[in-house]
Protein backbone atom coordinates (compact mmCIF):
# COMPACT_ATOMS: atom_id res chain seq x y z
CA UNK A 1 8.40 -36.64 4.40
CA UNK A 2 10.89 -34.48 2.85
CA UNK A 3 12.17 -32.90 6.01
CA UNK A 4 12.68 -35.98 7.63
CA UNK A 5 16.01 -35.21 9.20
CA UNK A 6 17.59 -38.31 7.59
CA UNK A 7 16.21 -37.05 4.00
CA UNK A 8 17.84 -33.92 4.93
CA UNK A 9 21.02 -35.35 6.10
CA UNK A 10 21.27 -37.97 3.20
CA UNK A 11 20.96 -34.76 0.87
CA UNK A 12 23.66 -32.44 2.61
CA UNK A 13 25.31 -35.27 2.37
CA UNK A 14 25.29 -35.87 -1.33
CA UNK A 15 26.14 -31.82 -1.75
CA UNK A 16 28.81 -32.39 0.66
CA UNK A 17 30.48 -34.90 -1.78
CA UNK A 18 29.93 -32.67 -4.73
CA UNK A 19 31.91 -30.02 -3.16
CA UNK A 20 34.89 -32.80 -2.68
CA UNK A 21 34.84 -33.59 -6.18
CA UNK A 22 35.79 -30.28 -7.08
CA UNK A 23 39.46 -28.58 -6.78
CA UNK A 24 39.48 -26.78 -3.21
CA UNK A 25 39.80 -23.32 -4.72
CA UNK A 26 36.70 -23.79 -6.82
CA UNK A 27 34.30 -21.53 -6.66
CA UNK A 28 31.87 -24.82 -7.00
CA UNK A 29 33.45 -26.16 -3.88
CA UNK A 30 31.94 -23.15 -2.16
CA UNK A 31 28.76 -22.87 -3.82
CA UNK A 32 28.43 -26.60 -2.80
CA UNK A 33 29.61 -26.31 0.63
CA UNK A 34 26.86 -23.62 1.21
CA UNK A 35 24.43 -25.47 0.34
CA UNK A 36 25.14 -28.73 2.41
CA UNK A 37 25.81 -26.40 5.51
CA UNK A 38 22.01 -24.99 5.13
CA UNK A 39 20.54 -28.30 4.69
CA UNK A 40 22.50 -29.67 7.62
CA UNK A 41 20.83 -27.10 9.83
CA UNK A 42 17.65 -28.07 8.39
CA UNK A 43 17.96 -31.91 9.65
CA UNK A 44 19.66 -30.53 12.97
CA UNK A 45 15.91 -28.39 13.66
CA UNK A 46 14.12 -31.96 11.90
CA UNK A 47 15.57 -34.09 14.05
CA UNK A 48 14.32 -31.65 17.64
CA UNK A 49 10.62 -31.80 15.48
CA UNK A 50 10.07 -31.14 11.51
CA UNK A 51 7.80 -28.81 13.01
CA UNK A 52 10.56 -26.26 13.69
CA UNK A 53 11.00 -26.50 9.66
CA UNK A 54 7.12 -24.97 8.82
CA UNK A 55 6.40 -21.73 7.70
CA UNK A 56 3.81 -20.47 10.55
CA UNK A 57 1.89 -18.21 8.25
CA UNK A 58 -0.18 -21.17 6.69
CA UNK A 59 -1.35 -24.28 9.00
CA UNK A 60 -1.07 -26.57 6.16
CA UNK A 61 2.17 -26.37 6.20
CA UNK A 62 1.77 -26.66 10.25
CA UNK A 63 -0.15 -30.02 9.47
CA UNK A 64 2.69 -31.70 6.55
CA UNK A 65 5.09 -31.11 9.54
CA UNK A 66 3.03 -33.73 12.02
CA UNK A 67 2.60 -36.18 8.55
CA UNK A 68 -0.93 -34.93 6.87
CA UNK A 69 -1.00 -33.81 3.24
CA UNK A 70 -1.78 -29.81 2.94
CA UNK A 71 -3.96 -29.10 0.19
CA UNK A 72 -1.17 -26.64 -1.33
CA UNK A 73 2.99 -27.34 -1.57
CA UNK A 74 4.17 -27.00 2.03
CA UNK A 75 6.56 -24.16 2.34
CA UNK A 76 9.19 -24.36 5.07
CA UNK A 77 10.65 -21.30 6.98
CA UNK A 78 13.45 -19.34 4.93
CA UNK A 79 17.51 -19.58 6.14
CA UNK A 80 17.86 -16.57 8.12
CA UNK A 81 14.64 -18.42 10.40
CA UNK A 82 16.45 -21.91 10.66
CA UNK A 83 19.68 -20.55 11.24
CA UNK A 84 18.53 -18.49 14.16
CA UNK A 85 16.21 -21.44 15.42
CA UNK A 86 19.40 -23.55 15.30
CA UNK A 87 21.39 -21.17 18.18
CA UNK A 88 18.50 -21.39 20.20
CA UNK A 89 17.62 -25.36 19.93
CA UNK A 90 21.08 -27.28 19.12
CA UNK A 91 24.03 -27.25 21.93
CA UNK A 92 26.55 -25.06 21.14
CA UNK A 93 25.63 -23.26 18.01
CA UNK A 94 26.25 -19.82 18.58
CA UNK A 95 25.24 -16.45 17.50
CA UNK A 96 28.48 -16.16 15.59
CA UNK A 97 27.81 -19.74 13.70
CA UNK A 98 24.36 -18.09 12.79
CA UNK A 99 25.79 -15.16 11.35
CA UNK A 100 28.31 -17.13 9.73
CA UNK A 101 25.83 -19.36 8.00
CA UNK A 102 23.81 -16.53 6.80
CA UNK A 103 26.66 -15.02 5.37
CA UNK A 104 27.51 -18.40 3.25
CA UNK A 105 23.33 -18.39 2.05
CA UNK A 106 23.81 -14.84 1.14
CA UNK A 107 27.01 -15.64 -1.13
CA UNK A 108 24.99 -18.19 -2.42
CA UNK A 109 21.90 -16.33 -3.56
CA UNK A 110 24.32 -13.95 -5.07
CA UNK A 111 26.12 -16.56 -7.20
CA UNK A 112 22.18 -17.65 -8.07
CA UNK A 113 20.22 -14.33 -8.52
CA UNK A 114 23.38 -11.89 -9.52
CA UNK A 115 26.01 -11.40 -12.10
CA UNK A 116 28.49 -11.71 -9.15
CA UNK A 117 31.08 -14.33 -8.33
CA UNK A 118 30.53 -14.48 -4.52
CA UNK A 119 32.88 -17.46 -4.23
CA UNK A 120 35.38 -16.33 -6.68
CA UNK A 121 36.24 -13.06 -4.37
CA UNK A 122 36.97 -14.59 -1.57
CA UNK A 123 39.61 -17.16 -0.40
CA UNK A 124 38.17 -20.11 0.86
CA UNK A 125 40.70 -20.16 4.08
CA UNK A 126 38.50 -17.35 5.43
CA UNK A 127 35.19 -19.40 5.76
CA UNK A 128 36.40 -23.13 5.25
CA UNK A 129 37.35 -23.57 9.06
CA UNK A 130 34.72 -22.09 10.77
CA UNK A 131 31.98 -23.89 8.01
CA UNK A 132 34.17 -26.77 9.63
CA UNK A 133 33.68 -25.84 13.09
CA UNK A 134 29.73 -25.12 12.57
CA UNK A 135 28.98 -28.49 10.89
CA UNK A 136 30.55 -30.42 13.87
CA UNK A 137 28.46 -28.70 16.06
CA UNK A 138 25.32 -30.52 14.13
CA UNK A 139 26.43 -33.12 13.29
CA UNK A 140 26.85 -34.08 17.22
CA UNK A 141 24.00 -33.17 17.21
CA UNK A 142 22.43 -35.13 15.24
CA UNK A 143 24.86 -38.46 16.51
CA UNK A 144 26.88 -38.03 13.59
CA UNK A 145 30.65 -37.29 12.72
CA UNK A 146 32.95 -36.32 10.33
CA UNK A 147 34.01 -39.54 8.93
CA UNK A 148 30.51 -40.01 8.19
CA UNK A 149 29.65 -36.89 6.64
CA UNK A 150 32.79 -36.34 4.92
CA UNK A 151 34.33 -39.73 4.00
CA UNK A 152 37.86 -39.58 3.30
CA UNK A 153 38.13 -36.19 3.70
CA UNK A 154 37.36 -36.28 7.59
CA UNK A 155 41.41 -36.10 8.14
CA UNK A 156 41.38 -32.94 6.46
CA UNK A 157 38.56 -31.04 8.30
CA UNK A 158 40.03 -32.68 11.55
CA UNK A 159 43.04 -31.38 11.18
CA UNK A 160 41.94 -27.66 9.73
CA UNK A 161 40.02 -27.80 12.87
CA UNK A 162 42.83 -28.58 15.67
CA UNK A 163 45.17 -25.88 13.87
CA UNK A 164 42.34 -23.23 14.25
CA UNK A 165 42.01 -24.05 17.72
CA UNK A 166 46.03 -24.18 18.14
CA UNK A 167 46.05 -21.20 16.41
CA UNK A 168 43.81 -19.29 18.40
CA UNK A 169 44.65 -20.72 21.82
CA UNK A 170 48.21 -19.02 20.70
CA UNK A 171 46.62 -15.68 19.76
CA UNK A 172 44.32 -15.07 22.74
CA UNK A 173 47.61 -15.86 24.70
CA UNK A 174 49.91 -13.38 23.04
CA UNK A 175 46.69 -10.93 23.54
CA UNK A 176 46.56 -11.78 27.25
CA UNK A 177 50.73 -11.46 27.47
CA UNK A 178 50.41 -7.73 26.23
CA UNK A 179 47.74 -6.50 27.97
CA UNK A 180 49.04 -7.70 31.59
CA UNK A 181 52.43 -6.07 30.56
CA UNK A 182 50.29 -2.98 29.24
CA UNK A 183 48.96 -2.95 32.90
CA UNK A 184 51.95 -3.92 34.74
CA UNK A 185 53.73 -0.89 32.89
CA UNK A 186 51.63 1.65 35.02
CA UNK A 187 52.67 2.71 38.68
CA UNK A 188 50.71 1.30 41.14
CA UNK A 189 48.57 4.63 41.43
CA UNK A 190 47.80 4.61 38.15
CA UNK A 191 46.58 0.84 38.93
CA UNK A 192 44.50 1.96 41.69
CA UNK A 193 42.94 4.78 39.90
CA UNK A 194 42.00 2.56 37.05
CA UNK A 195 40.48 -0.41 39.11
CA UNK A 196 38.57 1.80 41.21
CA UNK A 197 37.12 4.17 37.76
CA UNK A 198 36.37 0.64 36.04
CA UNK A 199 34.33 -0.87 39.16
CA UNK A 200 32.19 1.92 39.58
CA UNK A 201 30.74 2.59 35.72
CA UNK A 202 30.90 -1.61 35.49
CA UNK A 203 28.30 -1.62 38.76
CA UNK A 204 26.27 0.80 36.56
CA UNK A 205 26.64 -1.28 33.51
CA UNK A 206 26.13 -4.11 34.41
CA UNK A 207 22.88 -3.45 36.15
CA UNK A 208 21.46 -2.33 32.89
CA UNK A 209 20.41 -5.98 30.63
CA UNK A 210 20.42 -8.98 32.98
CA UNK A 211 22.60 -10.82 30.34
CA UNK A 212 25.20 -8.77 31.67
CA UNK A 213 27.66 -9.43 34.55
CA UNK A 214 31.34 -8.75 36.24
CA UNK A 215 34.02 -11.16 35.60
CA UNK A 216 37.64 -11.55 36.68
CA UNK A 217 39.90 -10.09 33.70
CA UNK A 218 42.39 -12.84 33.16
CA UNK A 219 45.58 -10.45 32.21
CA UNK A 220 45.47 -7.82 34.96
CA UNK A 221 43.04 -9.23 38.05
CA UNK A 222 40.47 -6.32 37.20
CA UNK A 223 36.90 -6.27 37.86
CA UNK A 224 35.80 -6.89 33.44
CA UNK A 225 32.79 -6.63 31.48
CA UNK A 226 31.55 -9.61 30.09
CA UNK A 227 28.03 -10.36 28.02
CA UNK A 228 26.69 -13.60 26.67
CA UNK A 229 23.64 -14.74 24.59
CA UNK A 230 20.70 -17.02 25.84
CA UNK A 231 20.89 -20.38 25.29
CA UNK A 232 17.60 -21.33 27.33
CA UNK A 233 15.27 -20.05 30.08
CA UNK A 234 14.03 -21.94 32.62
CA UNK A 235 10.27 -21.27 33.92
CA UNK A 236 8.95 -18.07 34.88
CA UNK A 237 8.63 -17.15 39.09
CA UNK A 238 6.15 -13.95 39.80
CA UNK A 239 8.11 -11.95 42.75
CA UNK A 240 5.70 -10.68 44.80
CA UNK A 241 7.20 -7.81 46.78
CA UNK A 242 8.62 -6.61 43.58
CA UNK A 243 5.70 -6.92 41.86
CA UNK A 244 7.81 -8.67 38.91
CA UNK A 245 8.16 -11.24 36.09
CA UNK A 246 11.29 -13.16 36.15
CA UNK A 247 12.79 -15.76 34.73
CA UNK A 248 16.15 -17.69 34.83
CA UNK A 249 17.93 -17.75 31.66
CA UNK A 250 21.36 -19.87 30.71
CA UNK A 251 23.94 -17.20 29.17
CA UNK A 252 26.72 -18.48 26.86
CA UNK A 253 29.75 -15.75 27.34
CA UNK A 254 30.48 -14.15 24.20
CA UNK A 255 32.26 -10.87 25.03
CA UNK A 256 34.13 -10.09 27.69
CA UNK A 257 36.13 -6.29 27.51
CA UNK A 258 38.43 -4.72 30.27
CA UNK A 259 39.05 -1.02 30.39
CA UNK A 260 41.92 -0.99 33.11
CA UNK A 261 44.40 -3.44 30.66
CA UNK A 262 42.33 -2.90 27.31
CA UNK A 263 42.26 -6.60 26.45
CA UNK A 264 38.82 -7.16 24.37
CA UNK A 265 38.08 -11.31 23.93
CA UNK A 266 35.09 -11.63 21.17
CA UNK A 267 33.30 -14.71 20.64
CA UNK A 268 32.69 -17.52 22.95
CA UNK A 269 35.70 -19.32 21.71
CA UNK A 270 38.17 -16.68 22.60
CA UNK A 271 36.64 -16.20 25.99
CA UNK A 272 36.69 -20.39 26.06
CA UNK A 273 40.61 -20.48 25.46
CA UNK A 274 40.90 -17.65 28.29
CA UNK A 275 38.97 -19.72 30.50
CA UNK A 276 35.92 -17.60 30.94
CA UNK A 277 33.85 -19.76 28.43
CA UNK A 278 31.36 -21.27 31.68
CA UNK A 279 27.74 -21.07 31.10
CA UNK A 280 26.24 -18.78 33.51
CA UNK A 281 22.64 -18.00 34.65
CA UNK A 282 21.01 -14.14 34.98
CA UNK A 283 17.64 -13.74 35.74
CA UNK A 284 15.45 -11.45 33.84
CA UNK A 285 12.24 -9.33 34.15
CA UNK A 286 10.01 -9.77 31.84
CA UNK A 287 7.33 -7.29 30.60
CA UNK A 288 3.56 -8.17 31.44
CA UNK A 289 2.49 -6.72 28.40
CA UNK A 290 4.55 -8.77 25.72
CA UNK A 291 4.45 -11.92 28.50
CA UNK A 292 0.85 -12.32 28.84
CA UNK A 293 0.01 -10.70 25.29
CA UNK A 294 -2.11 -8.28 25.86
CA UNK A 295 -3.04 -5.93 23.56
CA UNK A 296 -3.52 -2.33 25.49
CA UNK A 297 -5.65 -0.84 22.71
CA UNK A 298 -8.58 -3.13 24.28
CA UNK A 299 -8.44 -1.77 27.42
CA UNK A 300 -7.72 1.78 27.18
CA UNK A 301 -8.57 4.76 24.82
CA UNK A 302 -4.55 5.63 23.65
CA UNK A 303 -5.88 9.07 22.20
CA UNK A 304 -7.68 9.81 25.79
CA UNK A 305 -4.37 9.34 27.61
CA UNK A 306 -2.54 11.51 25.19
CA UNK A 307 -5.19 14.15 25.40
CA UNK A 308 -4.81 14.28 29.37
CA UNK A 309 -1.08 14.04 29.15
CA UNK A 310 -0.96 17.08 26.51
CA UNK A 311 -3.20 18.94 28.91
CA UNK A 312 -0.72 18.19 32.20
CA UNK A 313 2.24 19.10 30.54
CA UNK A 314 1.30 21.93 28.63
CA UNK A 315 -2.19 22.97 29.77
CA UNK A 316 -3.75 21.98 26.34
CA UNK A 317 -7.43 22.91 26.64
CA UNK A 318 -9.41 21.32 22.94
CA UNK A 319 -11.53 24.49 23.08
């Protein structure tokens, strides 16, 4: 099957190595790179199920996924859908890995369907790490490693990858280092004033998405704001006395902003150098509607209810 994840490996694979045997500041090398790092996705989701690979909107392509031969070319789900499948279904690929890979397939479909050089306008040092850091993500995934993937130029990516994290470990550090002085700097009732302002609107903002919650800013000792994405959600628990959906969901921190010292962490590994990156759990209300997919059209007359509601609010009369 062609999205056998080994098929799909063995072929970001082969890109992979076409990339190497072009300078570094290529525009090929780039061009080559992007599309390994889509492919490898692809054999991440094949190796979960190939199933995760099928475009929904036709079931042969449903039925090549679990091995039977469609009558038409199966036709598998576009980037932007297996990048965003991949941060829900592989460990540790984040939001900002999705984004980043959908940045790369858009620079490539420019070099293909434009008169633009999308990898001649931009140096590689602003992509080549992170493309680094993403691709080690699935390739544990998927049991693999560097050396593997890459050959002899394993050392390279290794090493590109523990001065990124050196480097940011040293600028989240110089970040926390100004902001306690920042706060420090301030009398103590100016302290006061600002803890107590920032715990009451966080106690309001917080309450307002469930994927929200109140951390421990690591410069100043402030109550901080800090958000995360979903990773997974456990199963749902009807609340009786509320008369509620909910269900547990694991957050991965990705934000986390205090207004009393003004230090802002972005990412999840920012917040991980700080020591805020632990996986927490929030538990959210879900809506009935959208849960149990019900269509309200086929129980109610919509232009009925907007009548009456017309008529209470502004005594409409259709006379």
């Amino acid at each position: 099957m062609d999205w056998a994840a080994d098929t799909l490996y063995a072929k970001a694979r082969l890109y992979v190595g076409r990339a190497q045997d072009e300078p570094i500041a290529s525009p090929l090398f780039g061009f080559w790179t992007s599309l390994a790092l889509e492919l490898l996705c692809r054999a991440a989701l094949a190796r979960i199920h190939p199933v995760l690979l099928a475009d929904p909107t036709s079931e042969g392509n449903i039925q090549y996924a679990f091995g039977f031969n469609p009558k038409s070319n199966p036709r598998s789900v576009h980037a932007k859908t297996v990048f965003a499948r991949c941060s829900v279904f592989v460990d540790g690929f984040t939001d900002q890995m999705s984004a980043h890979c959908l940045i790369m397939a858009d620079r490539r479909n420019a070099e293909l369907h434009s008169g633009a050089a999308a990898f001649e306008v931009v140096d590689n040092s602003l992509w080549l790490p992170l493309t680094y850091e993403v691709a080690e993500v699935l390739l544990k995934h998927l049991g693999r490693d560097f050396d593997d993937f890459l050959g002899g130029h394993a050392p390279t990516a290794e090493a590109m990858l523990a001065d990124r994290q050196s480097t940011r470990k040293k600028e989240v550090n110089d970040r926390i280092a100004a902001a306690r002085k920042l706060f420090g700097d301030q009398t103590s009732e100016e302290q006061e004033a600002l803890v107590d302002s920032a715990r009451t609107r966080l106690e309001l903002w917080a309450r307002t998405k469930a994927l929200r919650r109140i951390c421990t800013c690591p410069a100043c000792g402030s109550p901080a704001a800090m958000a995360g994405e979903s990773l997974t959600r456990g199963p749902v628990r009807v609340d009786e006395d509320a008369g509620a959906i909910l269900q547990e969901v694991r957050v991965l921190p990705n934000r986390m902003l205090c207004t009393v010292c003004r230090l802002d962490l972005k990412g999840f590994q920012e917040l991980h150098e700080a020591g805020l990156g632990a996986i927490y759990t929030a538990e959210e209300e879900q809506d009935p509607i959208e849960f149990f997919g019900i269509v309200p059209e086929e129980h109610v007359d919509v232009d009925e209810l907007i009548r009456e509601r017309q008529e209470e609010e502004w005594g409409y009369q259709n006379e």
